[in-house]
C-alpha atoms as a PDB file:
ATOM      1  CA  UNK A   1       0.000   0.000   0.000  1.00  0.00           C
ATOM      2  CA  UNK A   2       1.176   3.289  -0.616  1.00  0.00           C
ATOM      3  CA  UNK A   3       1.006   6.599   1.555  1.00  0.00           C
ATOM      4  CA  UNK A   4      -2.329   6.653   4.060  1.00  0.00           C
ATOM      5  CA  UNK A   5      -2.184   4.352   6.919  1.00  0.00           C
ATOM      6  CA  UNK A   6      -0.608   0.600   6.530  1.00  0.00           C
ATOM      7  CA  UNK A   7      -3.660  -0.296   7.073  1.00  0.00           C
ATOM      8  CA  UNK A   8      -5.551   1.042   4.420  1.00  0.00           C
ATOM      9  CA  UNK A   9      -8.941   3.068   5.336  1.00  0.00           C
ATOM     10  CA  UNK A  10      -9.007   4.051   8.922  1.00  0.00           C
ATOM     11  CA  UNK A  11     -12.879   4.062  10.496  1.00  0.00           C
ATOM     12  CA  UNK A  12     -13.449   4.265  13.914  1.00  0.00           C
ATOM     13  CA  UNK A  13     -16.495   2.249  14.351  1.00  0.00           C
ATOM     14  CA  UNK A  14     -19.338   1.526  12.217  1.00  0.00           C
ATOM     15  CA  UNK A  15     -21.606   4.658  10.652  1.00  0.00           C
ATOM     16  CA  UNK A  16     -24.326   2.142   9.935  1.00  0.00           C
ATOM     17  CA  UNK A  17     -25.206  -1.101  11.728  1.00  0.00           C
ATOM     18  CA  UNK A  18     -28.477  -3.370  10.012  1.00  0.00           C
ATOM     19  CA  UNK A  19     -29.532  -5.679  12.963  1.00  0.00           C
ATOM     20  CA  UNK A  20     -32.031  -8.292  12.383  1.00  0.00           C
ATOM     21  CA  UNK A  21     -35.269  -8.714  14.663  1.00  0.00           C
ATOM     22  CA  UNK A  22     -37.694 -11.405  14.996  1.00  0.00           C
ATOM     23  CA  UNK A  23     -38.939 -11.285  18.354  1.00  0.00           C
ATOM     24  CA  UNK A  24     -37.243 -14.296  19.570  1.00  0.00           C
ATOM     25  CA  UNK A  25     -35.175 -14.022  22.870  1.00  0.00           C
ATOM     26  CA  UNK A  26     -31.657 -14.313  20.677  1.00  0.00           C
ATOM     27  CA  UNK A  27     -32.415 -11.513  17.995  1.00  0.00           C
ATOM     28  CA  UNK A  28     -33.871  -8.665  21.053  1.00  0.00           C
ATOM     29  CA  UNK A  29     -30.179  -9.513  22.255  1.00  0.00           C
ATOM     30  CA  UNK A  30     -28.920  -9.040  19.081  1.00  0.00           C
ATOM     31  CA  UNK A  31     -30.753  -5.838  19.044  1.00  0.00           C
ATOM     32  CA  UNK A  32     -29.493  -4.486  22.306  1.00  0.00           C
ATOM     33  CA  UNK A  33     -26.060  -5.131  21.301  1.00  0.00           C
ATOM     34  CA  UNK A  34     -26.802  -3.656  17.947  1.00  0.00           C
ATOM     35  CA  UNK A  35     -28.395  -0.548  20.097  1.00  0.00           C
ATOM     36  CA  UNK A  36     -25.349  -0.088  22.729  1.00  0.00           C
ATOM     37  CA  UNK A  37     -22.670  -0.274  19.630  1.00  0.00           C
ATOM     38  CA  UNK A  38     -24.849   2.413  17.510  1.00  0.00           C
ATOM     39  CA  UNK A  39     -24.931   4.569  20.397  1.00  0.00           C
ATOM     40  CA  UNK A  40     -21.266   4.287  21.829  1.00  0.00           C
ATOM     41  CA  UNK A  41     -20.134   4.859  18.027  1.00  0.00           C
ATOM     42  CA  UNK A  42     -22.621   7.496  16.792  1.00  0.00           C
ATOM     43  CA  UNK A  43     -24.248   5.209  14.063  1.00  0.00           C
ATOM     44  CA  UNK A  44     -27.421   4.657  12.578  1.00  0.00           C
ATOM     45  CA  UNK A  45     -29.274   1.964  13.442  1.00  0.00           C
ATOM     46  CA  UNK A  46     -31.821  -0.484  11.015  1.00  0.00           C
ATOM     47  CA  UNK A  47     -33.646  -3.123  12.591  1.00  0.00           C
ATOM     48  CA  UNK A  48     -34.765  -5.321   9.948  1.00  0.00           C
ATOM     49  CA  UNK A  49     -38.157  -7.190  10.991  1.00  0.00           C
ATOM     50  CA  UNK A  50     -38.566 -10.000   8.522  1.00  0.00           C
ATOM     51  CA  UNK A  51     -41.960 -12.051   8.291  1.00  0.00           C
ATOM     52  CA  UNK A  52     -40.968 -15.039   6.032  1.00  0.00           C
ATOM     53  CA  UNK A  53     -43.069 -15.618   2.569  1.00  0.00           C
ATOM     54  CA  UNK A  54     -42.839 -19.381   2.894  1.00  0.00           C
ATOM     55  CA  UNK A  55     -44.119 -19.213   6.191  1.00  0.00           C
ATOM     56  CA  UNK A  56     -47.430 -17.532   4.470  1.00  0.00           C
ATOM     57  CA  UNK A  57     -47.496 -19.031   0.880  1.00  0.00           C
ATOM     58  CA  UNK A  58     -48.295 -22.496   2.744  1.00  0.00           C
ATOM     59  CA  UNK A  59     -51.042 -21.093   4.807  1.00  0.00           C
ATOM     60  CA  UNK A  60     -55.016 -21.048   4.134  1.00  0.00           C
ATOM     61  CA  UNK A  61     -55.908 -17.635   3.762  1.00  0.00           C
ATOM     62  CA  UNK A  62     -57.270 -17.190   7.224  1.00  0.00           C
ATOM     63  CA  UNK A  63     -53.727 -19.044   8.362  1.00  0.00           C
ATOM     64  CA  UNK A  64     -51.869 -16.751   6.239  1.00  0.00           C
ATOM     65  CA  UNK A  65     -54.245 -13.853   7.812  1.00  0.00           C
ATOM     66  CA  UNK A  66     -53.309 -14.607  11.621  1.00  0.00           C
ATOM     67  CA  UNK A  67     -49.601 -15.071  10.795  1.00  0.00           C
ATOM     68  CA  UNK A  68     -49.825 -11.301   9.205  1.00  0.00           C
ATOM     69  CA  UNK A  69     -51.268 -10.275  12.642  1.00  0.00           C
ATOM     70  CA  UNK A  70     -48.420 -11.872  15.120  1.00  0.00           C
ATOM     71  CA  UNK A  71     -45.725 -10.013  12.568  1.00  0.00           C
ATOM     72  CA  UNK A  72     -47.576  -6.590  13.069  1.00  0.00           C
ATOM     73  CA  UNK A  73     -48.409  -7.278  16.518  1.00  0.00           C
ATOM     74  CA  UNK A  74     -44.347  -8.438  17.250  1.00  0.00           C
ATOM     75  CA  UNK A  75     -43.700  -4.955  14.851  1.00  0.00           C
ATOM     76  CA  UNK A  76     -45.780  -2.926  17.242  1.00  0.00           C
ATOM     77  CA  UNK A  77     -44.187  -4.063  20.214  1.00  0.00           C
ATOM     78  CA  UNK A  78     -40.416  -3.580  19.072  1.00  0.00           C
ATOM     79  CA  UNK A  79     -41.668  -0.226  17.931  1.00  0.00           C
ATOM     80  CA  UNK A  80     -42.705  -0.100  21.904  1.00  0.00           C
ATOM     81  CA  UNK A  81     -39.541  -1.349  22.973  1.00  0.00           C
ATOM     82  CA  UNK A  82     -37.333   1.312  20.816  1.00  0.00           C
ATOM     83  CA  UNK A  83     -38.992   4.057  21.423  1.00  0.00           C
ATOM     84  CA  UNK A  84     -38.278   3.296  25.352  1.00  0.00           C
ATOM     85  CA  UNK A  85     -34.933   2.102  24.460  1.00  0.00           C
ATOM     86  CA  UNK A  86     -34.601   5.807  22.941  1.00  0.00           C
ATOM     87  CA  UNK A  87     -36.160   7.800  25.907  1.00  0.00           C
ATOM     88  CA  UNK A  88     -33.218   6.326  27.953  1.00  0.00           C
ATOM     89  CA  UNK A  89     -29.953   6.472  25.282  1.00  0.00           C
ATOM     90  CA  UNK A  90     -30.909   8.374  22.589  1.00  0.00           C
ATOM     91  CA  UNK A  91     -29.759   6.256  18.703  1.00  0.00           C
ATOM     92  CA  UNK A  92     -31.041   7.008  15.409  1.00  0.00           C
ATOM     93  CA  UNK A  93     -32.603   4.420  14.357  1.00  0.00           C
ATOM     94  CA  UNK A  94     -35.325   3.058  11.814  1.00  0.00           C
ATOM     95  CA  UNK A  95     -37.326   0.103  12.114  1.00  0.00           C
ATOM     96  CA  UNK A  96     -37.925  -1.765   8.638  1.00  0.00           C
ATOM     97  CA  UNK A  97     -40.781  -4.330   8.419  1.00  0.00           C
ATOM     98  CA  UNK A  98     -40.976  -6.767   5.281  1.00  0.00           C
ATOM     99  CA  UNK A  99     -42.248  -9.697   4.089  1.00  0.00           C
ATOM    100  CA  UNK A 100     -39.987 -12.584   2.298  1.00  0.00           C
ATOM    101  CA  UNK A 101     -36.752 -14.817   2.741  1.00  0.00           C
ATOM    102  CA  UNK A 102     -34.801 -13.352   5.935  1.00  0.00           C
ATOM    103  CA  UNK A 103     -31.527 -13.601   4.422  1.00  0.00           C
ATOM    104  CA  UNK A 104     -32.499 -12.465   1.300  1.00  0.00           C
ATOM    105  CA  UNK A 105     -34.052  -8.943   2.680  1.00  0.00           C
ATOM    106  CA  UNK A 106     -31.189  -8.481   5.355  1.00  0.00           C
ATOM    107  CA  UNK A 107     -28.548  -8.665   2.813  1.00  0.00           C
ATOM    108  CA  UNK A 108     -30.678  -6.288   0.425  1.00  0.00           C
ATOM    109  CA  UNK A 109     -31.336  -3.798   2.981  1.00  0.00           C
ATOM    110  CA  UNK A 110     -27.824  -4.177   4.468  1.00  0.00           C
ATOM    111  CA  UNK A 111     -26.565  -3.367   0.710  1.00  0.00           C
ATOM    112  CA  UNK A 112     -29.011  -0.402   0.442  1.00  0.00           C
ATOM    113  CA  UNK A 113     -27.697   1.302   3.536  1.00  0.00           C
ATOM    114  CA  UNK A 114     -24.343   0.578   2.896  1.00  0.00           C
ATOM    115  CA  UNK A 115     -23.925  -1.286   6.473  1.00  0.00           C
ATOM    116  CA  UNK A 116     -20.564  -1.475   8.117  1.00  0.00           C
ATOM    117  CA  UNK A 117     -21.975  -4.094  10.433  1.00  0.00           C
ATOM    118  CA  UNK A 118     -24.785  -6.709  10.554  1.00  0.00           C
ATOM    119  CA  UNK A 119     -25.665  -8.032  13.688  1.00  0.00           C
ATOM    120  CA  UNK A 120     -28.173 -10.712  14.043  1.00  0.00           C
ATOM    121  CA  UNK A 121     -28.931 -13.748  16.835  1.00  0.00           C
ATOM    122  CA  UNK A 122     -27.755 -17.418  17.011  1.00  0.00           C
ATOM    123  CA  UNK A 123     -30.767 -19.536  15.523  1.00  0.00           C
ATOM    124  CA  UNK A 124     -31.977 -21.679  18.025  1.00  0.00           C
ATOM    125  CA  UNK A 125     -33.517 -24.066  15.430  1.00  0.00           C
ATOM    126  CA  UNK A 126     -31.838 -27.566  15.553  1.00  0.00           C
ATOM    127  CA  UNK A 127     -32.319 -28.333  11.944  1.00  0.00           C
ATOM    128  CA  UNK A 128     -30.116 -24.866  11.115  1.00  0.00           C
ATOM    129  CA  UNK A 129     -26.564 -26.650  12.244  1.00  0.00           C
ATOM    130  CA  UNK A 130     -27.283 -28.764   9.184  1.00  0.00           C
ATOM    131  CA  UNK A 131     -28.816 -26.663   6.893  1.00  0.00           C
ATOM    132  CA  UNK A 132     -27.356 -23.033   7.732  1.00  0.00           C
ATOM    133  CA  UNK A 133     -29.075 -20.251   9.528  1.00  0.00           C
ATOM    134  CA  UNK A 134     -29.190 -16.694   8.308  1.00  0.00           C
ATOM    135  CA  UNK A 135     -26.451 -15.863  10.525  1.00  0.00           C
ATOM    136  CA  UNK A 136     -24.386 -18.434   8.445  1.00  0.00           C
ATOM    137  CA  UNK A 137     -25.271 -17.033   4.841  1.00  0.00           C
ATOM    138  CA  UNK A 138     -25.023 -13.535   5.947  1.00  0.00           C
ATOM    139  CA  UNK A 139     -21.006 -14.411   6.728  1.00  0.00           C
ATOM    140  CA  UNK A 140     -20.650 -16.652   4.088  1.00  0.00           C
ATOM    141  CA  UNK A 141     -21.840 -13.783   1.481  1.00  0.00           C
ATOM    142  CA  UNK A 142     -18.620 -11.568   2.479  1.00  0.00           C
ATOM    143  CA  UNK A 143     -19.906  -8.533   2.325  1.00  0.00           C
ATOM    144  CA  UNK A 144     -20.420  -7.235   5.905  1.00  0.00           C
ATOM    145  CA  UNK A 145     -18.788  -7.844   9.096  1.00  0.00           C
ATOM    146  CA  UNK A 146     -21.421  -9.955  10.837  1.00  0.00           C
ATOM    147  CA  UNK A 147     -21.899 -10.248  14.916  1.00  0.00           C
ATOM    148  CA  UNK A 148     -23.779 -13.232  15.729  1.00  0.00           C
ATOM    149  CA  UNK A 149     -25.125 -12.694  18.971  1.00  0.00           C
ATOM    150  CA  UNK A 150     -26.093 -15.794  21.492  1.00  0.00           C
END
């Protein structure tokens, strides 16, 4: 490398951290962590709420219809949960809601934002040591330090 610093671009922390929510006891971890590094480094935070399109396309419509509700009632109370979370240390922060493949709309909105970090929690899901849990893809794809949070 030439001139600059040896080791290339100097940041001191991330400017924009993507953190992905679900409501389970591992991603509001993830979250908090997500919260405390945005606010000790001045960053922006996105929580990414994710209700999965599989999940729904194998539903009846009334099925589909009360899996619609938990996500919007889980969406209403994270948006509960920040908005204390902000009364006590302040973070700018954004709370995304869509539907589809988790890993699929983290990375996208982690692109779109131009994350320095992702942070997201451990699956608990048995089946996910085999198969690979969003926390997996998300370091496999390279494009993001990722914090997997336990």
């Amino acid at each position: 490398m030439s001139g600059g610093h040896p080791l290339g671009r100097v940041v001191d922390g991330p400017r924009v951290i993507v953190a992905g929510v679900d409501g389970s006891d591992t991603s509001l971890r993830a979250a908090a962590y997500a919260w405390g590094l945005a606010r000790r480094s001045d960053a922006r935070l996105v929580l990414v709420h994710v209700t999965p399109v599989a999940a729904l396309s194998t539903l009846t419509p009334g099925g589909a219809a009360v899996l619609r509700e938990a996500a919007e009632q889980i969406s209403a109370e994270l948006r509960g949960e920040l908005e204390r979370a902000a009364a006590q240390a302040p973070v700018r922060y954004e709370l995304v809601n869509e539907a589809g493949d988790p890993y699929t709309v983290l990375a996208r909105v982690a692109d779109a934002e131009r994350a320095d970090a992702v942070v997201v929690g451990a699956s608990a899901q048995a089946g996910h040591r085999l198969i690979g849990s969003v926390a997996v893809r998300l370091v496999r794809a390279g494009r993001w330090p990722v914090t997997v949070v336990p």
